[in-house]
C-alpha atoms as a PDB file:
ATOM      1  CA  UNK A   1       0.000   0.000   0.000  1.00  0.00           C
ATOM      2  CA  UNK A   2       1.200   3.284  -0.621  1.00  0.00           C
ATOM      3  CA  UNK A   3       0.730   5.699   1.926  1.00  0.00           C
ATOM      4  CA  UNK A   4       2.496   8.722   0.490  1.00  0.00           C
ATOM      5  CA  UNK A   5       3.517   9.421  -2.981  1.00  0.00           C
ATOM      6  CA  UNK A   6       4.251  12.582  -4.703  1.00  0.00           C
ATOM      7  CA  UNK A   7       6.756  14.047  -6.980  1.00  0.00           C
ATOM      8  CA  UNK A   8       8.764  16.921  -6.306  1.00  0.00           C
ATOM      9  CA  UNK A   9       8.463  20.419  -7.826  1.00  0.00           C
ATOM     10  CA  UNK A  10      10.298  19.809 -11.004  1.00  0.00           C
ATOM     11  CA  UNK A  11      12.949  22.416  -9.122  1.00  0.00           C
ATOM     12  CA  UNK A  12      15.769  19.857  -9.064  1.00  0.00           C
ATOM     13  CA  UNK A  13      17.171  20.355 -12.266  1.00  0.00           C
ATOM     14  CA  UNK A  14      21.138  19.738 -12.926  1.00  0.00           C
ATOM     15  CA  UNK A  15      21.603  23.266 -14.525  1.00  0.00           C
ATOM     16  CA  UNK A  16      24.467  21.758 -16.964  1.00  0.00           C
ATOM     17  CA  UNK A  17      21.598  18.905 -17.798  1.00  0.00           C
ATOM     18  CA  UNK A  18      24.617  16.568 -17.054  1.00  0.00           C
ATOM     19  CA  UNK A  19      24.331  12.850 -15.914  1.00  0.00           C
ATOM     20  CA  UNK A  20      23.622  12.212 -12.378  1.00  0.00           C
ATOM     21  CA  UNK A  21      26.903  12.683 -10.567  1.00  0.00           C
ATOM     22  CA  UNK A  22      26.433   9.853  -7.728  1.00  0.00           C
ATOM     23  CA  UNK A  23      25.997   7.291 -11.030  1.00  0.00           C
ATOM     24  CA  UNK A  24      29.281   8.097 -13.099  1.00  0.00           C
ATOM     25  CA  UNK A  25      31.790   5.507 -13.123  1.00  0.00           C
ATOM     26  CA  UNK A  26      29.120   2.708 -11.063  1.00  0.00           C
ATOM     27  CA  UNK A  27      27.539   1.860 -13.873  1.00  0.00           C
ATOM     28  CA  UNK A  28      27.789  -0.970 -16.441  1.00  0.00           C
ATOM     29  CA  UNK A  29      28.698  -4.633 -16.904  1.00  0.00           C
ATOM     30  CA  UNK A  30      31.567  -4.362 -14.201  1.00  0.00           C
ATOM     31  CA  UNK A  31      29.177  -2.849 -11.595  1.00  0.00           C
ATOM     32  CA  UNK A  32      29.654  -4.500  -8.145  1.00  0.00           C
ATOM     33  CA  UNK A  33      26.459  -2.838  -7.062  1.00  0.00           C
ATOM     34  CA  UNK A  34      24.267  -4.985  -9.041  1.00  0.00           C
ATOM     35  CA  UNK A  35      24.406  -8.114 -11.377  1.00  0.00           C
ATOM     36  CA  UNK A  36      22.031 -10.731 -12.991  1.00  0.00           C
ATOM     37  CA  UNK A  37      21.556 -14.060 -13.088  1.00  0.00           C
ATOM     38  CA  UNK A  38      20.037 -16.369 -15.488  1.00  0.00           C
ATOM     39  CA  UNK A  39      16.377 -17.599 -15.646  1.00  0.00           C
ATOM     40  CA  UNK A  40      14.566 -19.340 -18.301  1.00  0.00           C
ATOM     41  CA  UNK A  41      12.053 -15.935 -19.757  1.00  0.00           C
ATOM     42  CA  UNK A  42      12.950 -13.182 -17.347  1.00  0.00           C
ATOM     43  CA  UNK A  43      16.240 -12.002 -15.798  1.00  0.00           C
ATOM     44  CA  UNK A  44      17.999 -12.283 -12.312  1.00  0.00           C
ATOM     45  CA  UNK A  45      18.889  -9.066 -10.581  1.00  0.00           C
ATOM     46  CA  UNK A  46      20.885  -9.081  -7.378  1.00  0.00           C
ATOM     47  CA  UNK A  47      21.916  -5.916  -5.543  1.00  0.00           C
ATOM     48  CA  UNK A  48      24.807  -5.112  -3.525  1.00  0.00           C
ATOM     49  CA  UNK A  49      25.512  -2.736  -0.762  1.00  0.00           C
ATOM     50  CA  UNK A  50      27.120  -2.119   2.887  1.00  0.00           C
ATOM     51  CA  UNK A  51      24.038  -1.846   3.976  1.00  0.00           C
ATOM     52  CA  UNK A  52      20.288  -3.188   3.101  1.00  0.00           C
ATOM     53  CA  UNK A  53      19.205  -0.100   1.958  1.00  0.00           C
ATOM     54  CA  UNK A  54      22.402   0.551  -0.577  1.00  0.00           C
ATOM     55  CA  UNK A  55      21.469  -3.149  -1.512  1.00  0.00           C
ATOM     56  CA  UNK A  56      18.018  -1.726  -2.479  1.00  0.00           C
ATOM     57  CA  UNK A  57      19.442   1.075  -4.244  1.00  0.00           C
ATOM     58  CA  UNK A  58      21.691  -0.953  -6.404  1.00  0.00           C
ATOM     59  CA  UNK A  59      18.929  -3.307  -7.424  1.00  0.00           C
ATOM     60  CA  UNK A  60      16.936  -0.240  -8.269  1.00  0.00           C
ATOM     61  CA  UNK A  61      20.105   1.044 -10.761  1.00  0.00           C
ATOM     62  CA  UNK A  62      20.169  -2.745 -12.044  1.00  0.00           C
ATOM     63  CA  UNK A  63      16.844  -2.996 -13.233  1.00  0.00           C
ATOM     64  CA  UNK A  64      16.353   0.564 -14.662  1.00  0.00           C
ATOM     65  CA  UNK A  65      19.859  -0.325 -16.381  1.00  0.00           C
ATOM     66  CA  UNK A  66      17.992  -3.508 -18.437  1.00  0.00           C
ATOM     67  CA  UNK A  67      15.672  -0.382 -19.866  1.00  0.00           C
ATOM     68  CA  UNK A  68      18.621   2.027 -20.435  1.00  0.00           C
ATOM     69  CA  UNK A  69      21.876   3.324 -20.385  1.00  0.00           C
ATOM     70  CA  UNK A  70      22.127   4.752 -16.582  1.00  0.00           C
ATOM     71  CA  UNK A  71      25.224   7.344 -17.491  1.00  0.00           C
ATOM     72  CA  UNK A  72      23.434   9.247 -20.343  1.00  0.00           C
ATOM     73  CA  UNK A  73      20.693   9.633 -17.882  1.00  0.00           C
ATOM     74  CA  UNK A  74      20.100  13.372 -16.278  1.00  0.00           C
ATOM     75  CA  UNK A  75      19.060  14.263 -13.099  1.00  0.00           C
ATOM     76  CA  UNK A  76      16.339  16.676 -13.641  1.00  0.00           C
ATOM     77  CA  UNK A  77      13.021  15.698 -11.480  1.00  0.00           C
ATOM     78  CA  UNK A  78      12.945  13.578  -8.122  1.00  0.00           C
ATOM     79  CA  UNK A  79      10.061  11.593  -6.977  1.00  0.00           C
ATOM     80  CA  UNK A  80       9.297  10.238  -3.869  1.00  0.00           C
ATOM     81  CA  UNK A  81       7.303   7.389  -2.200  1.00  0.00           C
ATOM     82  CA  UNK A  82       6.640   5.965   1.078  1.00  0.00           C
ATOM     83  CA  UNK A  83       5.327   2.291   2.138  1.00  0.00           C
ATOM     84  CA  UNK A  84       5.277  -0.023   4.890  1.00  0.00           C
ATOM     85  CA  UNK A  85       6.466  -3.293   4.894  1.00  0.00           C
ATOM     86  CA  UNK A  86       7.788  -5.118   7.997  1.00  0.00           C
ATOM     87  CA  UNK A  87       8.842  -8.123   5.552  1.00  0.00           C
ATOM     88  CA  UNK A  88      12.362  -7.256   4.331  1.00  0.00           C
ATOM     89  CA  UNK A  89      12.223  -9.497   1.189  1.00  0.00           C
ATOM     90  CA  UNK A  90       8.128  -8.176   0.698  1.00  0.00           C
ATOM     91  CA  UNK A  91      10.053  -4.573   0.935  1.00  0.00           C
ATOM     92  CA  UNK A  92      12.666  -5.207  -2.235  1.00  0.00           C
ATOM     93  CA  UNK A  93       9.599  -6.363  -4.390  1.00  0.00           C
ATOM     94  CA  UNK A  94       7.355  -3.734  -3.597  1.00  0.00           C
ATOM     95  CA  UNK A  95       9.989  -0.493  -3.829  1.00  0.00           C
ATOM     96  CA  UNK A  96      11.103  -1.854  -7.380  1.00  0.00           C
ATOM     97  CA  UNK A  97       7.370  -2.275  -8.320  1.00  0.00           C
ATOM     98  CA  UNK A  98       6.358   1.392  -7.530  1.00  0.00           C
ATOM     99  CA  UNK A  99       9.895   2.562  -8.412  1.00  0.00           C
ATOM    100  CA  UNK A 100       8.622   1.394 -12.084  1.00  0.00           C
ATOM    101  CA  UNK A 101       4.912   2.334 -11.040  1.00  0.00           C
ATOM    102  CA  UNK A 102       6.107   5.942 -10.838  1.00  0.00           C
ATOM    103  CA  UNK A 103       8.457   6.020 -14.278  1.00  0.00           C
ATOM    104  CA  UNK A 104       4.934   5.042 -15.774  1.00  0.00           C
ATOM    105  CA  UNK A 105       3.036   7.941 -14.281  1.00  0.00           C
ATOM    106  CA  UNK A 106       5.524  10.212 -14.861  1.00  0.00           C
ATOM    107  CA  UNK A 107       6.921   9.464 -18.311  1.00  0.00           C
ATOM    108  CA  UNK A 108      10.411   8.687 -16.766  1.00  0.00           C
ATOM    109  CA  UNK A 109      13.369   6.619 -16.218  1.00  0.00           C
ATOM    110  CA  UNK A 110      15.380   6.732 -12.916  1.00  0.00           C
ATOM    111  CA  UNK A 111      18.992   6.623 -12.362  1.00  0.00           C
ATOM    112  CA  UNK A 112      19.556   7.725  -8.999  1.00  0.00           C
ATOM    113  CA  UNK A 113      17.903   6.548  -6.287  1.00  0.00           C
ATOM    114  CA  UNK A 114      17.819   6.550  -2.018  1.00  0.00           C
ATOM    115  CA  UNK A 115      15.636   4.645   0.218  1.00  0.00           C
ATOM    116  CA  UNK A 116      15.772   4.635   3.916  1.00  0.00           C
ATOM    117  CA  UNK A 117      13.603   2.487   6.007  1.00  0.00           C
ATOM    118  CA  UNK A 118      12.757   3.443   9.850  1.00  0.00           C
ATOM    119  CA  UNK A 119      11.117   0.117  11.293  1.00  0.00           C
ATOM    120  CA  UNK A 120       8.483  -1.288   8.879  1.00  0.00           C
ATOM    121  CA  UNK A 121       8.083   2.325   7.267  1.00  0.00           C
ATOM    122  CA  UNK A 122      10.667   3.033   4.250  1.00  0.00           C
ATOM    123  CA  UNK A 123      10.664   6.123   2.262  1.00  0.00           C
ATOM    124  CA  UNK A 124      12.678   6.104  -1.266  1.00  0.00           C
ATOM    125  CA  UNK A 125      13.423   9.014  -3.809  1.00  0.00           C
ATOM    126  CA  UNK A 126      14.224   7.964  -7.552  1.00  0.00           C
ATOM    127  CA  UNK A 127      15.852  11.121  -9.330  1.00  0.00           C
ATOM    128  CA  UNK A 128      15.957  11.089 -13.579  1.00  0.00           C
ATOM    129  CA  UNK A 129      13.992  12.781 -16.445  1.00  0.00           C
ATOM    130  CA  UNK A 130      11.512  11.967 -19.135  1.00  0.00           C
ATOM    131  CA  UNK A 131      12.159   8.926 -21.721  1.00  0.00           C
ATOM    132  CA  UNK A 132      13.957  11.240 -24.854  1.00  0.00           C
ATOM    133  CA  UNK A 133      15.148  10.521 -28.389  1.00  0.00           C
ATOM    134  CA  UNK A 134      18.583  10.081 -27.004  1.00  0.00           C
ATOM    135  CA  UNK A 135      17.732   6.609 -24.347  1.00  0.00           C
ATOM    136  CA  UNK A 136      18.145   3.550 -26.310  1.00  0.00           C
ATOM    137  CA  UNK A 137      15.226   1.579 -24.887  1.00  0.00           C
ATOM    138  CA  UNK A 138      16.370  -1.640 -23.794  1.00  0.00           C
ATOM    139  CA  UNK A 139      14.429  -4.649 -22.654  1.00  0.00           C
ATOM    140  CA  UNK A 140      10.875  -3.360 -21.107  1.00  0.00           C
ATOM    141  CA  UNK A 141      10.702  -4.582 -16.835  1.00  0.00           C
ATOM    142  CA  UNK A 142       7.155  -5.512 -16.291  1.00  0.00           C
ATOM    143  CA  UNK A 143       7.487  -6.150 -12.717  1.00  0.00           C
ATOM    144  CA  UNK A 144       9.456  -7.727  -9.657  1.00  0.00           C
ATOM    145  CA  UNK A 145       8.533 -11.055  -8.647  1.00  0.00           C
ATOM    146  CA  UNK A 146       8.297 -13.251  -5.694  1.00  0.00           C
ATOM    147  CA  UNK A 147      10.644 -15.502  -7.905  1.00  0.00           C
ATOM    148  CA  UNK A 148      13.850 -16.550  -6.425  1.00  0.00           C
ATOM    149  CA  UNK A 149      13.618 -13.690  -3.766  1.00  0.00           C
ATOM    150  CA  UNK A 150      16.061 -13.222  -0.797  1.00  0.00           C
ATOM    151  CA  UNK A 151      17.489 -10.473   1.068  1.00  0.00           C
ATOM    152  CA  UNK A 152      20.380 -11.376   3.172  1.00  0.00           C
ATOM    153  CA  UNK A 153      23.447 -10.297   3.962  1.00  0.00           C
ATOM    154  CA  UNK A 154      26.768 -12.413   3.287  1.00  0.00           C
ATOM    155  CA  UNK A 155      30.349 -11.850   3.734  1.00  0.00           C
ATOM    156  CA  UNK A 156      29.490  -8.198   5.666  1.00  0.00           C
ATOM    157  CA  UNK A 157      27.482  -6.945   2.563  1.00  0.00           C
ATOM    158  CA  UNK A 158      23.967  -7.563   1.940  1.00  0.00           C
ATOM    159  CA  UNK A 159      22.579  -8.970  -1.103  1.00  0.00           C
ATOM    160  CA  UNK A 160      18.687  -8.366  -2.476  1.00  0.00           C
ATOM    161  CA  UNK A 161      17.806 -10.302  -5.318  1.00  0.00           C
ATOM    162  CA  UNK A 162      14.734 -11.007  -7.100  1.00  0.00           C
ATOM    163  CA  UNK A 163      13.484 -12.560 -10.858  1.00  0.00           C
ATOM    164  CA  UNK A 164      12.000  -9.445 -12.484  1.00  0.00           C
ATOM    165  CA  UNK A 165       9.772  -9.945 -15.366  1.00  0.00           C
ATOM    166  CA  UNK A 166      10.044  -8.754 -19.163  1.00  0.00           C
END
């Protein structure tokens, strides 16, 4: 359920219209924030971080990067949402579904993004700007599924993974 969603005034704009700073250099088939695994019609995503919520973040960057190419992406509008979830695993499926609920809405792909989670409540921002000529669309996500989902942490990092669907 979503409690709170709303976008931000479209005031965040990157005067230079450049790529979203926190994103250069993390991005791309060397990543060690996120990877993917193979399944039969969809894809694997696993996200890595130092903490759960980086973990999030970097599953968030992994599956808008099946859409797009993250570094041509500029930070021009933020968005924000807020859910509850006391479910840690329930939490990585539902932020990626409304992180892809609100690109919809809004026109958008994400490149950036931040969640934070205070007991069961978590409240995420996804910065980017609207689809344009210059985004090669990728592979369309559908969805995150309950599919092969775990959230744990291993080795002092944590890992969220899911199957997501396209």
């Amino acid at each position: 359920m979503i409690i709170n969603r709303h976008p931000m005034p479209p005031g965040r704009v990157d005067v230079d219209q450049q790529p979203c700073a926190a994103m250069r250099g993390r991005i791309g088939a060397g990543s060690d924030r996120y990877a993917y695994f193979e399944h039969d019609a969809d894809i694997g995503l696993t996200g890595r971080g130092a903490t759960l919520e980086e973990a999030f973040d970097a599953a968030a960057a992994g599956m808008f990067a099946i859409m797009t190419d993250l570094a041509i992406v500029r930070c021009e509008r933020t968005v924000k949402l807020e859910f509850e979830e006391a479910d840690v695993e329930l939490a990585l499926v539902r932020w990626l579904n409304l992180l892809l609920a609100m690109a919809r809405e809004h026109g958008m792909v994400f490149a950036e993004f931040r969640l934070d989670r205070d007991g069961v409540v978590w409240r995420g921002a996804a910065t980017g700007e609207a689809w344009r000529g210059e985004h090669e669309r990728g592979v369309e996500v559908k969805g995150a599924t309950l599919t092969l989902l775990r959230v744990e942490q291993r080795e002092g990092r944590w890992e969220a993974r899911c199957v997501v669907d396209v």
